[in-house]
Protein backbone atom coordinates (compact mmCIF):
# COMPACT_ATOMS: atom_id res chain seq x y z
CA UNK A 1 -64.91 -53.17 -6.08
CA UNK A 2 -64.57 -55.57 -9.28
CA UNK A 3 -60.68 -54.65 -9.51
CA UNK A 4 -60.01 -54.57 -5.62
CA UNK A 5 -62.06 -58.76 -5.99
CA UNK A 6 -59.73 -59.66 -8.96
CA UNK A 7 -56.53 -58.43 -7.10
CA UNK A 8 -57.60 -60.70 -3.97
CA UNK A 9 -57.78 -63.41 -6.18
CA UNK A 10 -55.02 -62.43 -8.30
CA UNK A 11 -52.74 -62.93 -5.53
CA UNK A 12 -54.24 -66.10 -4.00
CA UNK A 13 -53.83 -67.67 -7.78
CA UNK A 14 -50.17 -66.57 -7.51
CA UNK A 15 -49.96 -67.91 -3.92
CA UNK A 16 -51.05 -71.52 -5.14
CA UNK A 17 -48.69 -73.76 -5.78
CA UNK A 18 -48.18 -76.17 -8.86
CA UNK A 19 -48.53 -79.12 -6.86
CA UNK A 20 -50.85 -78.06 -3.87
CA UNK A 21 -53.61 -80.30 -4.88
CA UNK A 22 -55.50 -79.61 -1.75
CA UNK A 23 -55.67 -76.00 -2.69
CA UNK A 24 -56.20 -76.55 -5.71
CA UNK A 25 -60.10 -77.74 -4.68
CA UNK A 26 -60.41 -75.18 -2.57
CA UNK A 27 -60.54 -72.74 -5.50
CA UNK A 28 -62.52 -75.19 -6.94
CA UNK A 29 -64.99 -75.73 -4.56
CA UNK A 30 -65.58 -71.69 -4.19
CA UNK A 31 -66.15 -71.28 -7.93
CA UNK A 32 -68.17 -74.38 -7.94
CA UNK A 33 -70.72 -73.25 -4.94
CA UNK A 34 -70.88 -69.71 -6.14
CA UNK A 35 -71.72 -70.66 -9.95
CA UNK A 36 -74.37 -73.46 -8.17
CA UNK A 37 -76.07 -70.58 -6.02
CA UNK A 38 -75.73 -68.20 -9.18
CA UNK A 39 -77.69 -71.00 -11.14
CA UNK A 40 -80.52 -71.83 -8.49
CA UNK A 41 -81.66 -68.48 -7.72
CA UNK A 42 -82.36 -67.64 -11.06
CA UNK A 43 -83.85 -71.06 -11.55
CA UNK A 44 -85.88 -69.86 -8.82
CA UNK A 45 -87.92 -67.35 -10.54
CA UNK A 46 -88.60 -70.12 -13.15
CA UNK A 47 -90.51 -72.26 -11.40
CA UNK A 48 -93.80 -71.73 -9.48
CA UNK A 49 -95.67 -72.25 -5.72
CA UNK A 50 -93.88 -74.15 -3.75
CA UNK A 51 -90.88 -74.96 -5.78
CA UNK A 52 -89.44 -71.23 -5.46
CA UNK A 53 -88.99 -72.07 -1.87
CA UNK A 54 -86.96 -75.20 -1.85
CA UNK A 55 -84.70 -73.45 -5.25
CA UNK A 56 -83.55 -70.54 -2.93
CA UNK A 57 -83.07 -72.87 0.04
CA UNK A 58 -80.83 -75.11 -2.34
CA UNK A 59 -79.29 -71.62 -3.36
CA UNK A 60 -78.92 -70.71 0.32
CA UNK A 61 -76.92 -74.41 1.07
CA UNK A 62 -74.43 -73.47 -2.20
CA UNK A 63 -74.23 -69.64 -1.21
CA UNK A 64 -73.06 -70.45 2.12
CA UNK A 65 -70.64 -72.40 1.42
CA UNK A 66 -69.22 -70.46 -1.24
CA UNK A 67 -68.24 -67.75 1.21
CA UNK A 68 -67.02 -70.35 3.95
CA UNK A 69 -64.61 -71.64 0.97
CA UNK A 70 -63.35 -68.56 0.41
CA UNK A 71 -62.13 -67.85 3.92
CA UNK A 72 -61.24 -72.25 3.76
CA UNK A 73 -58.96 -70.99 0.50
CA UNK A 74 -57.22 -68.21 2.24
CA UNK A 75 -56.68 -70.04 5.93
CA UNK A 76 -55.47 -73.30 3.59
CA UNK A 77 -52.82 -71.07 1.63
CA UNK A 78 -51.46 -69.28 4.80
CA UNK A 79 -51.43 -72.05 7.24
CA UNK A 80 -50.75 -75.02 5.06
CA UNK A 81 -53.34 -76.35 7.93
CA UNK A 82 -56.97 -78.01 7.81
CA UNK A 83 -59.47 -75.13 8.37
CA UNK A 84 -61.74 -77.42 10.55
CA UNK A 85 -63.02 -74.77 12.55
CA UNK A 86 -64.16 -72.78 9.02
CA UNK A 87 -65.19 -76.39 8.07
CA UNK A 88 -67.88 -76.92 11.21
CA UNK A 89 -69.24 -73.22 10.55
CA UNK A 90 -70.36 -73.97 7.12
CA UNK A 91 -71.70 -77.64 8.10
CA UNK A 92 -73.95 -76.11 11.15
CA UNK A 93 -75.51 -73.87 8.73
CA UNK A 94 -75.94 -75.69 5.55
CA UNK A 95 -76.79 -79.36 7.21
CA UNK A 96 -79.38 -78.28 8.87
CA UNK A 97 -80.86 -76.20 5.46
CA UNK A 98 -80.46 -80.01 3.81
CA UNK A 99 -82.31 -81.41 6.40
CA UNK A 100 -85.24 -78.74 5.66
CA UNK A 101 -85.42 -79.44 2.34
CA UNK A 102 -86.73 -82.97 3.20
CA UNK A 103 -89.80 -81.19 4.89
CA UNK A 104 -90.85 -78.87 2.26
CA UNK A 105 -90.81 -81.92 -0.17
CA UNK A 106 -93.05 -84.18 2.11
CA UNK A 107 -95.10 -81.04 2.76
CA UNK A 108 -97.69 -81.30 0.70
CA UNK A 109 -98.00 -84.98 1.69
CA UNK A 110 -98.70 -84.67 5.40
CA UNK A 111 -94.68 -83.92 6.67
CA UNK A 112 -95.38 -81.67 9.93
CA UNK A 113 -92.95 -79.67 11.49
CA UNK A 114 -92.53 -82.50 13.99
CA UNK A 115 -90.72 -83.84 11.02
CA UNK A 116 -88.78 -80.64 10.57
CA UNK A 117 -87.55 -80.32 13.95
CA UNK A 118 -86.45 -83.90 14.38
CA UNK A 119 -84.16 -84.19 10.95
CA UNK A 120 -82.96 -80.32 12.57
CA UNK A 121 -82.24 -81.76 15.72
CA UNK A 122 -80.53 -84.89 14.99
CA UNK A 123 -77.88 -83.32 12.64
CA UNK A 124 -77.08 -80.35 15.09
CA UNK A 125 -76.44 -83.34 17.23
CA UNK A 126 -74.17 -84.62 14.27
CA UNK A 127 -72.41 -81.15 14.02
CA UNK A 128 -71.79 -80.40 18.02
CA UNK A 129 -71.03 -83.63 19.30
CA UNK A 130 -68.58 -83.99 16.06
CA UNK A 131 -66.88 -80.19 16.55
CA UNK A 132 -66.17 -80.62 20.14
CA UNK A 133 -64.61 -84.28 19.51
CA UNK A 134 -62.21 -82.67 17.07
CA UNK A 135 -61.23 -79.45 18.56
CA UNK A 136 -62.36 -78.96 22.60
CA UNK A 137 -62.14 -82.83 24.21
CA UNK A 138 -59.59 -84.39 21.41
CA UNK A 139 -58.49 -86.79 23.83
CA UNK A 140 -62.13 -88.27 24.43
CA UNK A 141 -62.95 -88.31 20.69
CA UNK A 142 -64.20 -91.40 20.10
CA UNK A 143 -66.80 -90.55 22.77
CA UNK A 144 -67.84 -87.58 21.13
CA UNK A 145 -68.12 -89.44 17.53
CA UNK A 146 -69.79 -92.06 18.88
CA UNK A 147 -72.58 -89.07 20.35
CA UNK A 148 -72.11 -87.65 16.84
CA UNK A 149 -72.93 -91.05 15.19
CA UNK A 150 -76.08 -90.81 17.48
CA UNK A 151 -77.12 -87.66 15.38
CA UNK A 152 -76.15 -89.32 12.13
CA UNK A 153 -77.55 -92.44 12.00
CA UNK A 154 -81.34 -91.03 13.40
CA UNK A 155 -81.09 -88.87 10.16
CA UNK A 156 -80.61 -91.85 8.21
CA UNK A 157 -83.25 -93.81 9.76
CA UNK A 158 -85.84 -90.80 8.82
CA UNK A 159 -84.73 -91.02 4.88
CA UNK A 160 -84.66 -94.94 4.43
CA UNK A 161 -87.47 -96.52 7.07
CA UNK A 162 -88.74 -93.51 9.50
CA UNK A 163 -91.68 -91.43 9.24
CA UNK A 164 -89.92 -89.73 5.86
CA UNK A 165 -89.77 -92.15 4.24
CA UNK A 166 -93.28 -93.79 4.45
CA UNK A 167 -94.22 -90.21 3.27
CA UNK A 168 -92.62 -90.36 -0.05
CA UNK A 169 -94.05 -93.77 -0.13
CA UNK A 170 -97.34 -92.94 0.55
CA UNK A 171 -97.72 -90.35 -1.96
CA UNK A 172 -97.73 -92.42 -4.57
CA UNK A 173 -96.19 -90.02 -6.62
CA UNK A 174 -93.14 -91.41 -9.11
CA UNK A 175 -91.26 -88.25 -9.27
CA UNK A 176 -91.07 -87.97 -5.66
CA UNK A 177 -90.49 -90.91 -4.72
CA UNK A 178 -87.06 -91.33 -7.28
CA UNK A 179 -85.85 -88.13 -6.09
CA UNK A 180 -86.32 -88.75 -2.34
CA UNK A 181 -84.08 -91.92 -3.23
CA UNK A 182 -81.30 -89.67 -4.52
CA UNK A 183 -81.68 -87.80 -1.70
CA UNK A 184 -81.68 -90.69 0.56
CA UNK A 185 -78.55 -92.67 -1.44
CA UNK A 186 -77.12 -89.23 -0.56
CA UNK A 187 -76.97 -89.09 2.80
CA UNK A 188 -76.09 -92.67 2.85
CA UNK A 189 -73.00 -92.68 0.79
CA UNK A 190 -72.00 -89.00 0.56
CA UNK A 191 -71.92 -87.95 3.60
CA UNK A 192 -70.17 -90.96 5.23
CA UNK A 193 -67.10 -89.01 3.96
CA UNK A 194 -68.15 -86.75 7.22
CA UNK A 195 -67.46 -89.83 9.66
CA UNK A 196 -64.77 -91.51 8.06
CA UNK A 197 -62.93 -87.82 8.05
CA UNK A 198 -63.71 -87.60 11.64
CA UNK A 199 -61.99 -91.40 12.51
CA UNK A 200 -58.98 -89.86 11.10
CA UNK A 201 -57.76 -87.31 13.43
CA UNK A 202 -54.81 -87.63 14.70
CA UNK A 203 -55.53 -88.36 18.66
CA UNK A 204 -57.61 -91.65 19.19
CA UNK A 205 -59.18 -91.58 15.68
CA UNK A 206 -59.95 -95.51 14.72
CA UNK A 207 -58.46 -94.06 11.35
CA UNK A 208 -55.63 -92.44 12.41
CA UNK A 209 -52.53 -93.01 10.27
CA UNK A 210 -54.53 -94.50 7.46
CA UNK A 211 -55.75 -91.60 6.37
CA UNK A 212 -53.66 -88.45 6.29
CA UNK A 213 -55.46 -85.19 7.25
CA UNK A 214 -54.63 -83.57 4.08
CA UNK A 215 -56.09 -86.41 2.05
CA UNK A 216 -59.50 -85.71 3.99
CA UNK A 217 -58.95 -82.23 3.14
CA UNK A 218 -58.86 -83.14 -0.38
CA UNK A 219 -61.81 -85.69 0.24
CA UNK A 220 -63.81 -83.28 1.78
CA UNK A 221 -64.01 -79.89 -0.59
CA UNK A 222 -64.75 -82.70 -3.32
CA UNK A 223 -67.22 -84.39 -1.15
CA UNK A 224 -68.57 -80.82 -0.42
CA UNK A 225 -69.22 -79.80 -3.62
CA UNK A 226 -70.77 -83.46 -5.20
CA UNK A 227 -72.75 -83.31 -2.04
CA UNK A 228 -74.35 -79.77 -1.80
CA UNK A 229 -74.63 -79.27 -5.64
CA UNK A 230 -75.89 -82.41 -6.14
CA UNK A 231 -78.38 -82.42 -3.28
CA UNK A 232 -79.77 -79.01 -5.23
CA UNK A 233 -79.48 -80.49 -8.58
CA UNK A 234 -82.01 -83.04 -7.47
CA UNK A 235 -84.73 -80.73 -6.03
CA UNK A 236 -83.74 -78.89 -9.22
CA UNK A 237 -85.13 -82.07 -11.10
CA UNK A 238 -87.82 -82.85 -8.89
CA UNK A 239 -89.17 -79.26 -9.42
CA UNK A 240 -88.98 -79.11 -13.02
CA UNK A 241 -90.15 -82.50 -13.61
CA UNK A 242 -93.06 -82.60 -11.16
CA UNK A 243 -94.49 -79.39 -12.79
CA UNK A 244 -94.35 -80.89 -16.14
CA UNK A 245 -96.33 -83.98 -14.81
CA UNK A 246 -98.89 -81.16 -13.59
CA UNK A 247 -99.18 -79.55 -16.34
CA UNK A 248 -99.39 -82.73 -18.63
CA UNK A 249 -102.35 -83.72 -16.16
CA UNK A 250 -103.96 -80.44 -16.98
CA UNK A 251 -104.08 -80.82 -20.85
CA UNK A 252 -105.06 -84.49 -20.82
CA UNK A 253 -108.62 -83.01 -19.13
């Protein structure tokens, strides 16, 4: 199975071209997620109570789209076309999974699955509205982004002045409270990439000719990977660094 995976990629690598920049992340990206999902998993079993769940889920996010970047990779390098469709699997799955990891931070600090279901909600509202702008009713796009925008800018409310965010202030705790920032600054400024991608497309996008689709292409497997790893990198740090403020509580007694 080893020499039948190396082959595959083998003849991908020889596919690439010198300057095909865009596929050039794609490769990237794949490598990236996988060795992120490698990393978190075992981190995982490193880490203790409720930290092993939000670890895995952070693998889950980087696992997920690992495998949707290799199928991105191969439809990119036979097509020479954006594999939005690829694109809007991965981000129904591992949005949502982003969204969760918000709850099982606020948790232990009185986050109900009220809160859950809401931050679930508005980005599948994000992700539909967003796919069937760009691929089923192209012609009433702006429509469907603005419905899209909708699903956005309720999760952003939640992070910065809704019921998520008076949690993290409310718990008084240091370390959660600087990591739910990251989190927050996050969904603020990398995933606006998401909108300003879908402004571009090529029917009644407000972008359209400023941006070239392959440039969002490019945009996007970068803005994947910063986003995704770095959304797990932070519970990462906000795992390891609230159990060494519990155990530094415990020896001080």
């Amino acid at each position: 199975m080893s020499t039948q995976l190396f082959s595959i990629l083998l003849a991908d690598a020889v596919a690439l071209q010198a300057n095909d920049y865009v596929g050039f992340t794609f490769f990237i990206g794949f490598m990236a997620m996988t060795a992120a999902s490698v990393f978190f998993f075992i981190e995982s079993n490193r880490v203790e109570g409720k930290w092993k769940t939000s670890l895995v889920v952070s693998g889950l996010i980087t696992f997920i789209a690992a495998a949707h970047y290799w199928y991105m990779r191969d439809y990119w390098l036979q097509t020479g076309t954006s594999p939005t469709q690829f694109r809007y699997i991965d981000w129904i799955l591992t949005v949502p999974l982003m969204c969760v990891e918000f709850y099982l931070i606020l948790r232990a600090f009185g986050a109900t699955t009220a809160l859950l279901w809401k931050m679930i909600g508005y980005s599948l509202l994000m992700l539909v509205a967003g796919y069937l702008g760009e691929t089923v009713y192209r012609d009433n796009s702006v429509l469907w982004g603005v419905i899209s925008t909708v699903g956005y800018v309720g999760i952003l409310y939640e992070t910065w002045f809704g019921s998520a965010k008076k949690l993290a202030q409310s718990s008084n705790d240091p370390v959660l409270n600087q990591a739910f920032s990251a989190l927050a600054w996050f969904v603020l400024v990398g995933w606006a990439i998401y909108p300003i991608g879908y402004m571009a497309i090529e029917t009644d996008g407000w972008l359209r000719g400023v941006l070239a689709i392959q440039n969002m292409d490019l945009i996007y497997n970068i803005g994947d990977a910063v986003n995704k790893i770095g959304f797990g990198l932070v519970i990462y740090s906000l795992a390891v660094n609230s159990m060494a403020a519990e155990k530094a509580k415990v020896m001080a007694k």
